[in-house]
ModelCIF file with pLDDT and N, C-alpha, C, O atoms, coordinates in Angstrom:
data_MODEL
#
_entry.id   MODEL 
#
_entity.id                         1 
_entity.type                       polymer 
_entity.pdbx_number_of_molecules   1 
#
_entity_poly.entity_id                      1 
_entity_poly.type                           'polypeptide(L)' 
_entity_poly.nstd_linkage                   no 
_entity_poly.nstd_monomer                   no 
_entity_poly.pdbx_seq_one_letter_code       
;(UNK)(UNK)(UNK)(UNK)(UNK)(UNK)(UNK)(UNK)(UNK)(UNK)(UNK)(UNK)(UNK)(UNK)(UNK)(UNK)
(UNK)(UNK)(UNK)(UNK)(UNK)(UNK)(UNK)(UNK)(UNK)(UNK)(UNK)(UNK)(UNK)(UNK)(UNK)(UNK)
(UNK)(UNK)(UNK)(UNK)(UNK)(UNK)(UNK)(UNK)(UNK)(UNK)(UNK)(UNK)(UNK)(UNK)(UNK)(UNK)
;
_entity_poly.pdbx_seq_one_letter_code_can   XXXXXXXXXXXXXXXXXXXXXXXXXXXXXXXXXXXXXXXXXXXXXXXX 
_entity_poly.pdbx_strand_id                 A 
#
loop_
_entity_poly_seq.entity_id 
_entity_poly_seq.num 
_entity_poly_seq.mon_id 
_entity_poly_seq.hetero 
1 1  UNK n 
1 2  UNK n 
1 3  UNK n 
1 4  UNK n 
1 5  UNK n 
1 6  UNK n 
1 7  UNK n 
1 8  UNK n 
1 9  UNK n 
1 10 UNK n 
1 11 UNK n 
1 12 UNK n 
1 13 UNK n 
1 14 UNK n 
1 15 UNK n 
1 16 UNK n 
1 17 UNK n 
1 18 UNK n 
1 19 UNK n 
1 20 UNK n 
1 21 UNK n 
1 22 UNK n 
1 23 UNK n 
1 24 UNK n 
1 25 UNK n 
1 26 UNK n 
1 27 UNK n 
1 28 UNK n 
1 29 UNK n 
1 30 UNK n 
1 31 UNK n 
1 32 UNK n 
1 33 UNK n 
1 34 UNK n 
1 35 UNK n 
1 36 UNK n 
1 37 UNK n 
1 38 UNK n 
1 39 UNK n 
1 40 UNK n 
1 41 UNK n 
1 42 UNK n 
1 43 UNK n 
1 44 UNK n 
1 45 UNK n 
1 46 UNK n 
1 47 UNK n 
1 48 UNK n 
#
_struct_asym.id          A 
_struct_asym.entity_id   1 
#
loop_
_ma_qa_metric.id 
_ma_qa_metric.mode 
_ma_qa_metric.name 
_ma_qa_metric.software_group_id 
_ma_qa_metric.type 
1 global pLDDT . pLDDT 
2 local  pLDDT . pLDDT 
#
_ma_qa_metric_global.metric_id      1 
_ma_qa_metric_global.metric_value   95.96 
_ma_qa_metric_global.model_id       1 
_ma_qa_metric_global.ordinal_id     1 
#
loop_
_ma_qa_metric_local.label_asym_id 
_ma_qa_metric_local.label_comp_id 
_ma_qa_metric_local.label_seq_id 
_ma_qa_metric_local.metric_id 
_ma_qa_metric_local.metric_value 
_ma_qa_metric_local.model_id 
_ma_qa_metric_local.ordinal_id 
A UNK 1  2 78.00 1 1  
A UNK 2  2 80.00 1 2  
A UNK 3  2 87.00 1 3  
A UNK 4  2 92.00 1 4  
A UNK 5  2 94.00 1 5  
A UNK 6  2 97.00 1 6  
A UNK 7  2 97.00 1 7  
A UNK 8  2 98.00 1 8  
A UNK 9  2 98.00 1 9  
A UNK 10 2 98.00 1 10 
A UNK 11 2 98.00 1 11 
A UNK 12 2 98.00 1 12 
A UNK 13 2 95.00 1 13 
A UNK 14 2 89.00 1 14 
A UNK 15 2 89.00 1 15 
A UNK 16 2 91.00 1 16 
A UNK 17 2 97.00 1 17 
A UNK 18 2 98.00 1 18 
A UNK 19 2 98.00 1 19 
A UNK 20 2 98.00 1 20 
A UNK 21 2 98.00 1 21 
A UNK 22 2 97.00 1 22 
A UNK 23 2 97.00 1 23 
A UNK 24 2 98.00 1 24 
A UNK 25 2 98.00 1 25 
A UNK 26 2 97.00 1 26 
A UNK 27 2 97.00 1 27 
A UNK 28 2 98.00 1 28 
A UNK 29 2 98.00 1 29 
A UNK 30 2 98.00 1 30 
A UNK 31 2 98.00 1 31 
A UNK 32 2 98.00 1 32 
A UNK 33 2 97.00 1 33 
A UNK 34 2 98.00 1 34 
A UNK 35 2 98.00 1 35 
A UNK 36 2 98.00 1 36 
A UNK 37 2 98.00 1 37 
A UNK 38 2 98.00 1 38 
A UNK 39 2 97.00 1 39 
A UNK 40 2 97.00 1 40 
A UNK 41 2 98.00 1 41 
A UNK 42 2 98.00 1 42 
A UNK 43 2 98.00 1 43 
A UNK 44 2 98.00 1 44 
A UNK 45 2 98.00 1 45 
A UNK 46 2 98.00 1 46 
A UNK 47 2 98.00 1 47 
A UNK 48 2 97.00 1 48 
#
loop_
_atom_site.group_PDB 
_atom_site.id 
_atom_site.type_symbol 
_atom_site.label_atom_id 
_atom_site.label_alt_id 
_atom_site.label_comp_id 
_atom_site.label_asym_id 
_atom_site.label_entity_id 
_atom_site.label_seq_id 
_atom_site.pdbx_PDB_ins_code 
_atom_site.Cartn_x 
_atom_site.Cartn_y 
_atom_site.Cartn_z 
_atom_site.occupancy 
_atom_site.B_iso_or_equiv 
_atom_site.pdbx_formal_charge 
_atom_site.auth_seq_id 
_atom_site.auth_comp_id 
_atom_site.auth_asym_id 
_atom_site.auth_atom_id 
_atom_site.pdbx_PDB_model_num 
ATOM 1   N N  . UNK A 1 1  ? -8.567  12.173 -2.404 1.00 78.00 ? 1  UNK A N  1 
ATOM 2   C CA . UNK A 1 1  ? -7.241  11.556 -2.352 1.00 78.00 ? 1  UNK A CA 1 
ATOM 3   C C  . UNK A 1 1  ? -6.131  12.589 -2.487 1.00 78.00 ? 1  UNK A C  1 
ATOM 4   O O  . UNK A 1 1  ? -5.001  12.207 -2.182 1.00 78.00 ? 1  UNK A O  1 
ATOM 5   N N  . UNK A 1 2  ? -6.315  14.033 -2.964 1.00 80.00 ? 2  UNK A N  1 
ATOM 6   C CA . UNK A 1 2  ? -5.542  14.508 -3.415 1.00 80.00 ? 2  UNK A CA 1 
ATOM 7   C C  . UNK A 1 2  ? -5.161  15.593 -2.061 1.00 80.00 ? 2  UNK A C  1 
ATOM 8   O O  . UNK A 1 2  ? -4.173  16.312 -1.915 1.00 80.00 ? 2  UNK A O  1 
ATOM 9   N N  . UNK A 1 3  ? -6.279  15.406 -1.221 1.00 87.00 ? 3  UNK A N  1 
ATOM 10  C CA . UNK A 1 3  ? -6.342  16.349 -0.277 1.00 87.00 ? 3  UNK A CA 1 
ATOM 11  C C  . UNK A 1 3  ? -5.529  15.530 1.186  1.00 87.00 ? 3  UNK A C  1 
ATOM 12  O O  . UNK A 1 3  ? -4.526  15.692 1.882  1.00 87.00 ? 3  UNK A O  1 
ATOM 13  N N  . UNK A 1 4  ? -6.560  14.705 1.090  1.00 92.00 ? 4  UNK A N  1 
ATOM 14  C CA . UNK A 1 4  ? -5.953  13.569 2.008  1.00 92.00 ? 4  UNK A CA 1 
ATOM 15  C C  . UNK A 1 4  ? -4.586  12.562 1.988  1.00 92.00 ? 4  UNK A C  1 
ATOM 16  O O  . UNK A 1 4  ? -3.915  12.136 2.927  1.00 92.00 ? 4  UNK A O  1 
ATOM 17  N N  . UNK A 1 5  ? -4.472  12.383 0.708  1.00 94.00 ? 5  UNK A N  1 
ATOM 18  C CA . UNK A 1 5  ? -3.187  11.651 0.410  1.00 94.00 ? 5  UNK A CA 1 
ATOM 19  C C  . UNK A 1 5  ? -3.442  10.465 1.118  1.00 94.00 ? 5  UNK A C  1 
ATOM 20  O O  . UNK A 1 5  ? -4.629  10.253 1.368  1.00 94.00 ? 5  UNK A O  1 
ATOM 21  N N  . UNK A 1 6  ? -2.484  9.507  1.563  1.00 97.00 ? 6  UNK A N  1 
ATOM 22  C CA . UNK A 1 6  ? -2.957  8.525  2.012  1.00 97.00 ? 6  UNK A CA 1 
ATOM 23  C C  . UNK A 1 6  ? -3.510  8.471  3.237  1.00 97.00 ? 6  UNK A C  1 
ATOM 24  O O  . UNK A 1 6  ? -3.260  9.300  4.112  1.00 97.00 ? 6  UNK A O  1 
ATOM 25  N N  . UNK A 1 7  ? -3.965  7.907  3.318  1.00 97.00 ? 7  UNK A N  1 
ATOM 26  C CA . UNK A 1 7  ? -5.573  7.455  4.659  1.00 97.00 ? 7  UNK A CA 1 
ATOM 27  C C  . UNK A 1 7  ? -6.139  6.834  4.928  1.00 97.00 ? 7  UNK A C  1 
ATOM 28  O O  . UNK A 1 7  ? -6.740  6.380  3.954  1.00 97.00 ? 7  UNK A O  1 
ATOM 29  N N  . UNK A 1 8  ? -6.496  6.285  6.050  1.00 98.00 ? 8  UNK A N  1 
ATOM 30  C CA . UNK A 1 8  ? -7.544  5.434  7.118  1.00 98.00 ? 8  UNK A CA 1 
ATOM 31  C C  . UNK A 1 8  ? -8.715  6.164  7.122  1.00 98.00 ? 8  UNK A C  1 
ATOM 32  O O  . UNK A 1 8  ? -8.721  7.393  7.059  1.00 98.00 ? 8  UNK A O  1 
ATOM 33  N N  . UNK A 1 9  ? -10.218 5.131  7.229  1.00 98.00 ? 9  UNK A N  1 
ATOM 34  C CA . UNK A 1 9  ? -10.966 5.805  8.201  1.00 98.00 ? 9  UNK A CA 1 
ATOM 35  C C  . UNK A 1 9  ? -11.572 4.392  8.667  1.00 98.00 ? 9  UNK A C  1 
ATOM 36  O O  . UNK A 1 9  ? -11.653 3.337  8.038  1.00 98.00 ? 9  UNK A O  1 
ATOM 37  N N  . UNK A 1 10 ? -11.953 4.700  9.921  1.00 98.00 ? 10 UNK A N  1 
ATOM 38  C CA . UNK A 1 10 ? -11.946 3.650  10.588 1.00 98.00 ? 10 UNK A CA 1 
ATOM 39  C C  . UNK A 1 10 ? -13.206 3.525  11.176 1.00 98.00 ? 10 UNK A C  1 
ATOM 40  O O  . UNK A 1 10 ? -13.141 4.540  11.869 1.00 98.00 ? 10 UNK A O  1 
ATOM 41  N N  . UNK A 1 11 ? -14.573 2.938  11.491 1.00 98.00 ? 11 UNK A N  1 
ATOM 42  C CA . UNK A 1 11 ? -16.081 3.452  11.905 1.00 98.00 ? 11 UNK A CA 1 
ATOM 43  C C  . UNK A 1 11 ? -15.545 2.959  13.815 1.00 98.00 ? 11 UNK A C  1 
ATOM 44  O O  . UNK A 1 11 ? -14.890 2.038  14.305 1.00 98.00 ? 11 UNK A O  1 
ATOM 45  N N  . UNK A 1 12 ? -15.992 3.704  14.151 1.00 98.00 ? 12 UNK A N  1 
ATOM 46  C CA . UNK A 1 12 ? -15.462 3.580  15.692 1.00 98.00 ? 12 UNK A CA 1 
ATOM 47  C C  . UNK A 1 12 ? -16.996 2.986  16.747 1.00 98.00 ? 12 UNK A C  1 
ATOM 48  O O  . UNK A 1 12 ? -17.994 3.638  17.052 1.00 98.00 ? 12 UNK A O  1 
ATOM 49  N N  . UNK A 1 13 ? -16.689 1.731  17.040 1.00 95.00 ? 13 UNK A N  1 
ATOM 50  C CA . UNK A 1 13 ? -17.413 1.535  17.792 1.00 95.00 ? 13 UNK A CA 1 
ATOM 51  C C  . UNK A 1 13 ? -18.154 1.759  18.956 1.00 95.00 ? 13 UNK A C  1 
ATOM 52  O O  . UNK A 1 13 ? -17.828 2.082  20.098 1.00 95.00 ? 13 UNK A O  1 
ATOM 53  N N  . UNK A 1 14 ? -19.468 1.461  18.292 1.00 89.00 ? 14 UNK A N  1 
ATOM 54  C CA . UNK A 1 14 ? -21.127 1.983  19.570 1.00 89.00 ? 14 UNK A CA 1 
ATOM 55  C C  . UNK A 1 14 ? -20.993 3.637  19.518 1.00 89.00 ? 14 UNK A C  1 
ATOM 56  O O  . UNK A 1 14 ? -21.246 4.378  20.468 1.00 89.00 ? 14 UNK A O  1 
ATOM 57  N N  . UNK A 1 15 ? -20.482 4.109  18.034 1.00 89.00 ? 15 UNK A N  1 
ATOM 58  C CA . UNK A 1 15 ? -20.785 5.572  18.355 1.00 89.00 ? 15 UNK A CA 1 
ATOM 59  C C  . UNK A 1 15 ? -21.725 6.215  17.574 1.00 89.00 ? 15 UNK A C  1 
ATOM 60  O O  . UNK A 1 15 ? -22.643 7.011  17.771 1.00 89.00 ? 15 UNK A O  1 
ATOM 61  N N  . UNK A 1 16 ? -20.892 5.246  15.973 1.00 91.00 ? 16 UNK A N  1 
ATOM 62  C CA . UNK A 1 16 ? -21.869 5.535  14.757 1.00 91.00 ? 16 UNK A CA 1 
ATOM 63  C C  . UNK A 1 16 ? -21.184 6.548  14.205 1.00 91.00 ? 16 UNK A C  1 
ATOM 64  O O  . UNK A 1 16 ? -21.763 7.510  13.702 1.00 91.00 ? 16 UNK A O  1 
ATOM 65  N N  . UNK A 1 17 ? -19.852 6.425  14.248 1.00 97.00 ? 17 UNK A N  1 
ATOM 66  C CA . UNK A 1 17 ? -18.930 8.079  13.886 1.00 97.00 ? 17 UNK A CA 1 
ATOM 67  C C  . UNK A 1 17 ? -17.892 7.164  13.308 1.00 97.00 ? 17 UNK A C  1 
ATOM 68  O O  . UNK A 1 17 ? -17.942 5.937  13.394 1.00 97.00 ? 17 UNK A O  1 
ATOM 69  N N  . UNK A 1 18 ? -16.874 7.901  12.667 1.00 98.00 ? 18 UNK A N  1 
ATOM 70  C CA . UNK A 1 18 ? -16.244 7.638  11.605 1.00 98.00 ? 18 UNK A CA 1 
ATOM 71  C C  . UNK A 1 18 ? -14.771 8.770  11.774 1.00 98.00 ? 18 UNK A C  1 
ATOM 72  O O  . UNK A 1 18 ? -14.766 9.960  11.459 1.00 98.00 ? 18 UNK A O  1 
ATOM 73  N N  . UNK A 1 19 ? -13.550 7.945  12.381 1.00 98.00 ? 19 UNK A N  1 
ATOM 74  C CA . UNK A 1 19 ? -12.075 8.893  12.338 1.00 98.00 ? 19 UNK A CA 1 
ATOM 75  C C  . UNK A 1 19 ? -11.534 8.719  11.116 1.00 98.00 ? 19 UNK A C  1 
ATOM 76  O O  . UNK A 1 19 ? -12.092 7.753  10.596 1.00 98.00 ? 19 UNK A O  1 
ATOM 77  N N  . UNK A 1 20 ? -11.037 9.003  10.684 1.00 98.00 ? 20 UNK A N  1 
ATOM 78  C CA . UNK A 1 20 ? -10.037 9.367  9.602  1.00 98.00 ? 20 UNK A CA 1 
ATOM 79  C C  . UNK A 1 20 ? -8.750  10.078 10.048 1.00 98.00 ? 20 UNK A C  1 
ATOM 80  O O  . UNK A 1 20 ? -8.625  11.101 10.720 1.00 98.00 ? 20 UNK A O  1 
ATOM 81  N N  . UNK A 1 21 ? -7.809  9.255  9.488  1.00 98.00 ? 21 UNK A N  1 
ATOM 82  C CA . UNK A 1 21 ? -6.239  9.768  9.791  1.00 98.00 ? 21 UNK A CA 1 
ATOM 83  C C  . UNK A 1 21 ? -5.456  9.729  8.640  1.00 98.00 ? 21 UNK A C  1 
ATOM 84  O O  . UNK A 1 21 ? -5.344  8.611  8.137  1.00 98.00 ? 21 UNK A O  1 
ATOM 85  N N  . UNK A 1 22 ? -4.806  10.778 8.016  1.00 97.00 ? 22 UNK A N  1 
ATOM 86  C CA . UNK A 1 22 ? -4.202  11.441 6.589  1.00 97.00 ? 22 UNK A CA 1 
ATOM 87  C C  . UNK A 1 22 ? -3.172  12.084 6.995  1.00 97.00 ? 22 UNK A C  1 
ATOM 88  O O  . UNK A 1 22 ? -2.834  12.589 8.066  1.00 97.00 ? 22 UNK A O  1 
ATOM 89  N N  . UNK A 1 23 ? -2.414  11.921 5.258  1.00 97.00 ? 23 UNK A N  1 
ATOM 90  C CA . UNK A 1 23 ? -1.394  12.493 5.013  1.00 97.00 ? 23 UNK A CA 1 
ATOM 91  C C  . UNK A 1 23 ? -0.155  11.100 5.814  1.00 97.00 ? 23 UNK A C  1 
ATOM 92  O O  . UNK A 1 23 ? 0.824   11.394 6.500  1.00 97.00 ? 23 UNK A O  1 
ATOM 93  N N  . UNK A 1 24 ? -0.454  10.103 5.570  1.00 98.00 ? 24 UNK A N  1 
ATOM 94  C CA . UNK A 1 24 ? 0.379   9.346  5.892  1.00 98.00 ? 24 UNK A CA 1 
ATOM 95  C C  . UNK A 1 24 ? 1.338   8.348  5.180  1.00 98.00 ? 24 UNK A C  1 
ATOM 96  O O  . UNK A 1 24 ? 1.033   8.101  4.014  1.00 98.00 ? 24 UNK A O  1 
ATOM 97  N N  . UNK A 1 25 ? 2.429   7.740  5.670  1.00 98.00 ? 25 UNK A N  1 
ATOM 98  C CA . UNK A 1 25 ? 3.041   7.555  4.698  1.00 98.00 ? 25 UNK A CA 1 
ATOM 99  C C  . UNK A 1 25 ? 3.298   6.718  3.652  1.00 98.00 ? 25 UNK A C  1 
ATOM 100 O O  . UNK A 1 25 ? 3.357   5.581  4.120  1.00 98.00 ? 25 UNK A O  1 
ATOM 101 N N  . UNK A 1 26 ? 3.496   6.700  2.384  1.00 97.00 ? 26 UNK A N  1 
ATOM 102 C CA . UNK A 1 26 ? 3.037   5.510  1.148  1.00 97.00 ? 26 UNK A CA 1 
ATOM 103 C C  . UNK A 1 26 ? 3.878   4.423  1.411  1.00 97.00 ? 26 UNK A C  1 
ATOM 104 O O  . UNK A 1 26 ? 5.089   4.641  1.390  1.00 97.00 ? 26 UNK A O  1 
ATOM 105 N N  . UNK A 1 27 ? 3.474   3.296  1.655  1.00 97.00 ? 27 UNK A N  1 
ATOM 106 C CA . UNK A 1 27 ? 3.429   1.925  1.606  1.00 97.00 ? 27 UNK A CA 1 
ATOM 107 C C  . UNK A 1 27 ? 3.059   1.720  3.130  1.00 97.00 ? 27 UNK A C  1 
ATOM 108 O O  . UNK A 1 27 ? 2.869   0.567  3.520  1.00 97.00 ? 27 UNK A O  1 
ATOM 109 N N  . UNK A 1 28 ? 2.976   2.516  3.794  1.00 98.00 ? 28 UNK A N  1 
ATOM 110 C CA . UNK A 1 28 ? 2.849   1.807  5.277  1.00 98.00 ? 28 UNK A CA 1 
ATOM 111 C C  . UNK A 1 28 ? 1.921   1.583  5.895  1.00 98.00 ? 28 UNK A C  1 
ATOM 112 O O  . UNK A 1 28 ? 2.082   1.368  7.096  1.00 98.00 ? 28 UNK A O  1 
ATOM 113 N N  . UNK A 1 29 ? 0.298   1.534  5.202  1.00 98.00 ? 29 UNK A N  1 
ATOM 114 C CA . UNK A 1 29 ? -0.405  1.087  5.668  1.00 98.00 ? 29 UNK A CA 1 
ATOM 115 C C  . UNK A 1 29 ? -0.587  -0.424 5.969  1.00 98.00 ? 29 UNK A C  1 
ATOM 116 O O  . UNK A 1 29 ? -0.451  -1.386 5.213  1.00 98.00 ? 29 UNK A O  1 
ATOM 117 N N  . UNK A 1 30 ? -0.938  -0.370 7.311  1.00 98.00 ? 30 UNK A N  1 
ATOM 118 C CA . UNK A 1 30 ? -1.221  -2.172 7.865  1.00 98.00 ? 30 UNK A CA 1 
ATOM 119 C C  . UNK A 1 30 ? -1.863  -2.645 7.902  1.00 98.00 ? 30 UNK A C  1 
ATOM 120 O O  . UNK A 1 30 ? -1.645  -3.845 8.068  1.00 98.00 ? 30 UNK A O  1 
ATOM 121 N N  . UNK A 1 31 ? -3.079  -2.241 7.801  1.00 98.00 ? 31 UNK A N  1 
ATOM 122 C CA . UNK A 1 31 ? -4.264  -2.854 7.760  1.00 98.00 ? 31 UNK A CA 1 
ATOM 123 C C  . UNK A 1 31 ? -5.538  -2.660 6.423  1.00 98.00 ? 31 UNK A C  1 
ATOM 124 O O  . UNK A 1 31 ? -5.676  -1.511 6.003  1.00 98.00 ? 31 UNK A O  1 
ATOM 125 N N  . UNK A 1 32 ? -6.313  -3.632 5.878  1.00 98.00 ? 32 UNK A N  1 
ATOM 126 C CA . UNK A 1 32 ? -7.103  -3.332 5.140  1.00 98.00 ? 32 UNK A CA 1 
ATOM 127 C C  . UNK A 1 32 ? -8.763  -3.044 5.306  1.00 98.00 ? 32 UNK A C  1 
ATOM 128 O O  . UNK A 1 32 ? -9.247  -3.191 6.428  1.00 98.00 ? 32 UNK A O  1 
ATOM 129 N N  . UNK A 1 33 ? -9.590  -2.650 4.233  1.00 97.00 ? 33 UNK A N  1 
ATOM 130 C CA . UNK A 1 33 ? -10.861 -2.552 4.962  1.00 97.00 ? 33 UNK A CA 1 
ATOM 131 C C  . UNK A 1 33 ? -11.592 -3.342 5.284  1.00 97.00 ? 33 UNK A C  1 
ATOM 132 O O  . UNK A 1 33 ? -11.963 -3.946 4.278  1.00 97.00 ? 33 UNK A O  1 
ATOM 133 N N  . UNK A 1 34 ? -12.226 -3.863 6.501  1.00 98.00 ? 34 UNK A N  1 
ATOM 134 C CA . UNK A 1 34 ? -13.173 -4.790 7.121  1.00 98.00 ? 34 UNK A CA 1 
ATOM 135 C C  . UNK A 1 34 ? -12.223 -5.393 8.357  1.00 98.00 ? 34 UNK A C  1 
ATOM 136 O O  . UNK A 1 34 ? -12.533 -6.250 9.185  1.00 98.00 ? 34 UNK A O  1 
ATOM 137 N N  . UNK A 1 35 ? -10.619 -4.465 8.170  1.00 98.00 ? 35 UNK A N  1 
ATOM 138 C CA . UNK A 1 35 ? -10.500 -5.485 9.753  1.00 98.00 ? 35 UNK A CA 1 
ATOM 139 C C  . UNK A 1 35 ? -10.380 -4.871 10.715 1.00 98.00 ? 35 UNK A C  1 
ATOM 140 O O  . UNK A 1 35 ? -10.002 -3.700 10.711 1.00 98.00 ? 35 UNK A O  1 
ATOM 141 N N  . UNK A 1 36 ? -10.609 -5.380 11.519 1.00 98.00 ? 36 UNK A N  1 
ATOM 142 C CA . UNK A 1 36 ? -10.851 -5.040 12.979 1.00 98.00 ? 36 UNK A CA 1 
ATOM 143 C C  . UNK A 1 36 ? -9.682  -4.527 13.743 1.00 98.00 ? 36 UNK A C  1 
ATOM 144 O O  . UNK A 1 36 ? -8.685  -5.246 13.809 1.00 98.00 ? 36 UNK A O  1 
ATOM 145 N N  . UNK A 1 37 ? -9.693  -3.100 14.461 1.00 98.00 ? 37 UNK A N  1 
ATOM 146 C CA . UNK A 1 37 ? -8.893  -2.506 14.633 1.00 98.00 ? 37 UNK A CA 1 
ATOM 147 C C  . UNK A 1 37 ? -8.686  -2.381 16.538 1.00 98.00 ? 37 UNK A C  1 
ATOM 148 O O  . UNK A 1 37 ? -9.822  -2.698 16.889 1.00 98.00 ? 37 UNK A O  1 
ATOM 149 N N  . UNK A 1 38 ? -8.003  -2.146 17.668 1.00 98.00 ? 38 UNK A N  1 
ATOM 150 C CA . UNK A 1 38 ? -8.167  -1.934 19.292 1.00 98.00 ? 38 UNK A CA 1 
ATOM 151 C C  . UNK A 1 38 ? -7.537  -0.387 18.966 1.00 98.00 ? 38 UNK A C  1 
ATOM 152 O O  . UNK A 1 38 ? -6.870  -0.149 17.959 1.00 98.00 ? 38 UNK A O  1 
ATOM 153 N N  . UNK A 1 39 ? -7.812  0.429  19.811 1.00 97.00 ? 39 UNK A N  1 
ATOM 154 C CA . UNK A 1 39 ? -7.290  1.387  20.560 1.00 97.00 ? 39 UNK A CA 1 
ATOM 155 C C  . UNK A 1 39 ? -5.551  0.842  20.723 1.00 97.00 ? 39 UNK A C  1 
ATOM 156 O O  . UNK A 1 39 ? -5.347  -0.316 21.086 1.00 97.00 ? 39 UNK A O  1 
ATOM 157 N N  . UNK A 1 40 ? -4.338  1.804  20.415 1.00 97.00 ? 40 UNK A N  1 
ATOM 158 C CA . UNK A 1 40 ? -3.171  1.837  20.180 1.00 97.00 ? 40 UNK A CA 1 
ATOM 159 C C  . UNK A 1 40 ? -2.748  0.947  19.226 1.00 97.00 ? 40 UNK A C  1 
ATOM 160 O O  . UNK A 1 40 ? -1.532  0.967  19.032 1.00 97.00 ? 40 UNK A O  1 
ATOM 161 N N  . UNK A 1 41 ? -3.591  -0.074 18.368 1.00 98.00 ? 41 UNK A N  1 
ATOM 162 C CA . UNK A 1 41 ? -2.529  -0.692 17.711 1.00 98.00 ? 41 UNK A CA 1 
ATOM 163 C C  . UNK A 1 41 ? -1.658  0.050  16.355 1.00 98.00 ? 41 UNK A C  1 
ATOM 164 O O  . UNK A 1 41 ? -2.274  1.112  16.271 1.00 98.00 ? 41 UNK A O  1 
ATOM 165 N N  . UNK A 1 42 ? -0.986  0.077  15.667 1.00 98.00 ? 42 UNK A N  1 
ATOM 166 C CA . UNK A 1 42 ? -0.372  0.498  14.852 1.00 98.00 ? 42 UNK A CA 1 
ATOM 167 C C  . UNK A 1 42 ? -0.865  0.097  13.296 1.00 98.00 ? 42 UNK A C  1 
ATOM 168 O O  . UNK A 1 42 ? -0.708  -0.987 12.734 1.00 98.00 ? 42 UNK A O  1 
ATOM 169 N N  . UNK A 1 43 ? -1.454  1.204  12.821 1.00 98.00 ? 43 UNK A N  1 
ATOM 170 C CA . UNK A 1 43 ? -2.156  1.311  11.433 1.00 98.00 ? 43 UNK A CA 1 
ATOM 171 C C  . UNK A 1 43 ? -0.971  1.836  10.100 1.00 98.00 ? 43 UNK A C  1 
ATOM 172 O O  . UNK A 1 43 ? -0.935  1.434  8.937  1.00 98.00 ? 43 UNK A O  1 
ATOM 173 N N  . UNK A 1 44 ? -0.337  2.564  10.586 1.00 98.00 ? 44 UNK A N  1 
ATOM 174 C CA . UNK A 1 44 ? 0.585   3.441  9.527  1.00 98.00 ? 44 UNK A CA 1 
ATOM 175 C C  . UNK A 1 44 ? 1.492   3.824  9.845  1.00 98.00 ? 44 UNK A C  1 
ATOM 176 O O  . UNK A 1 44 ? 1.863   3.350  10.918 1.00 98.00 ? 44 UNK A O  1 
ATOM 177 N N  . UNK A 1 45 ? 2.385   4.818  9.236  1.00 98.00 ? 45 UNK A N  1 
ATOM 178 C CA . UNK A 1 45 ? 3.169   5.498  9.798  1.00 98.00 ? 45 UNK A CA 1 
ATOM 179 C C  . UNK A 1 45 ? 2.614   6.829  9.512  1.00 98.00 ? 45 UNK A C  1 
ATOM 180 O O  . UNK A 1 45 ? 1.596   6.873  8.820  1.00 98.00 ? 45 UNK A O  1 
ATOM 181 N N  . UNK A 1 46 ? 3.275   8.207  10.058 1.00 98.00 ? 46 UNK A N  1 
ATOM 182 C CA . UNK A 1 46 ? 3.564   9.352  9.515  1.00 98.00 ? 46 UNK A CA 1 
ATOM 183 C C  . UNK A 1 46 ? 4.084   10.271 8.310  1.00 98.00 ? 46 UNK A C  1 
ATOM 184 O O  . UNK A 1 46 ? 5.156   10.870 8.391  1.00 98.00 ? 46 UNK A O  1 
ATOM 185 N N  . UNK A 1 47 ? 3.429   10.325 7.427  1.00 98.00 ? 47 UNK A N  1 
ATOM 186 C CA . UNK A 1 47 ? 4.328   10.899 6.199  1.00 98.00 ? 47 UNK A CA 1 
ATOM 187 C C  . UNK A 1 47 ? 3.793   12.125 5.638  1.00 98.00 ? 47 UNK A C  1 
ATOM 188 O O  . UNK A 1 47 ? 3.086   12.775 6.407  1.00 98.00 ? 47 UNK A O  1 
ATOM 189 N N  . UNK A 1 48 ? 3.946   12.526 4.627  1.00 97.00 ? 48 UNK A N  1 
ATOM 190 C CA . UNK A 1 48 ? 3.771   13.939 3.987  1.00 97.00 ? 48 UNK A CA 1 
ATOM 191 C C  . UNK A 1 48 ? 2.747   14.011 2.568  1.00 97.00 ? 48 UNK A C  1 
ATOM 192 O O  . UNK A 1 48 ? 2.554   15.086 2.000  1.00 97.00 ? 48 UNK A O  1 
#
């Protein structure tokens, strides 16, 4: 957490692999774990 700061990881389907996206910004995550995510939708914002 300290490295990553805030973060997603997301298991990406029929691959068996696992993205992760950090360093983003506090309160703006949109989504929680178990839901279901498409290609472009909007998870977070950008932060430091």
């Amino acid at each position: 957490a300290a490295i990553a700061g805030n973060h997603v990881v997301i298991e990406l389907r029929g691959s068996g692999a696992f993205a992760a996206l950090v360093h983003l910004r506090s309160g703006s995550l949109r989504v929680a774990a178990g839901a279901r995510v498409t290609a472009g939708q909007q998870i977070a914002a950008c932060g430091n």
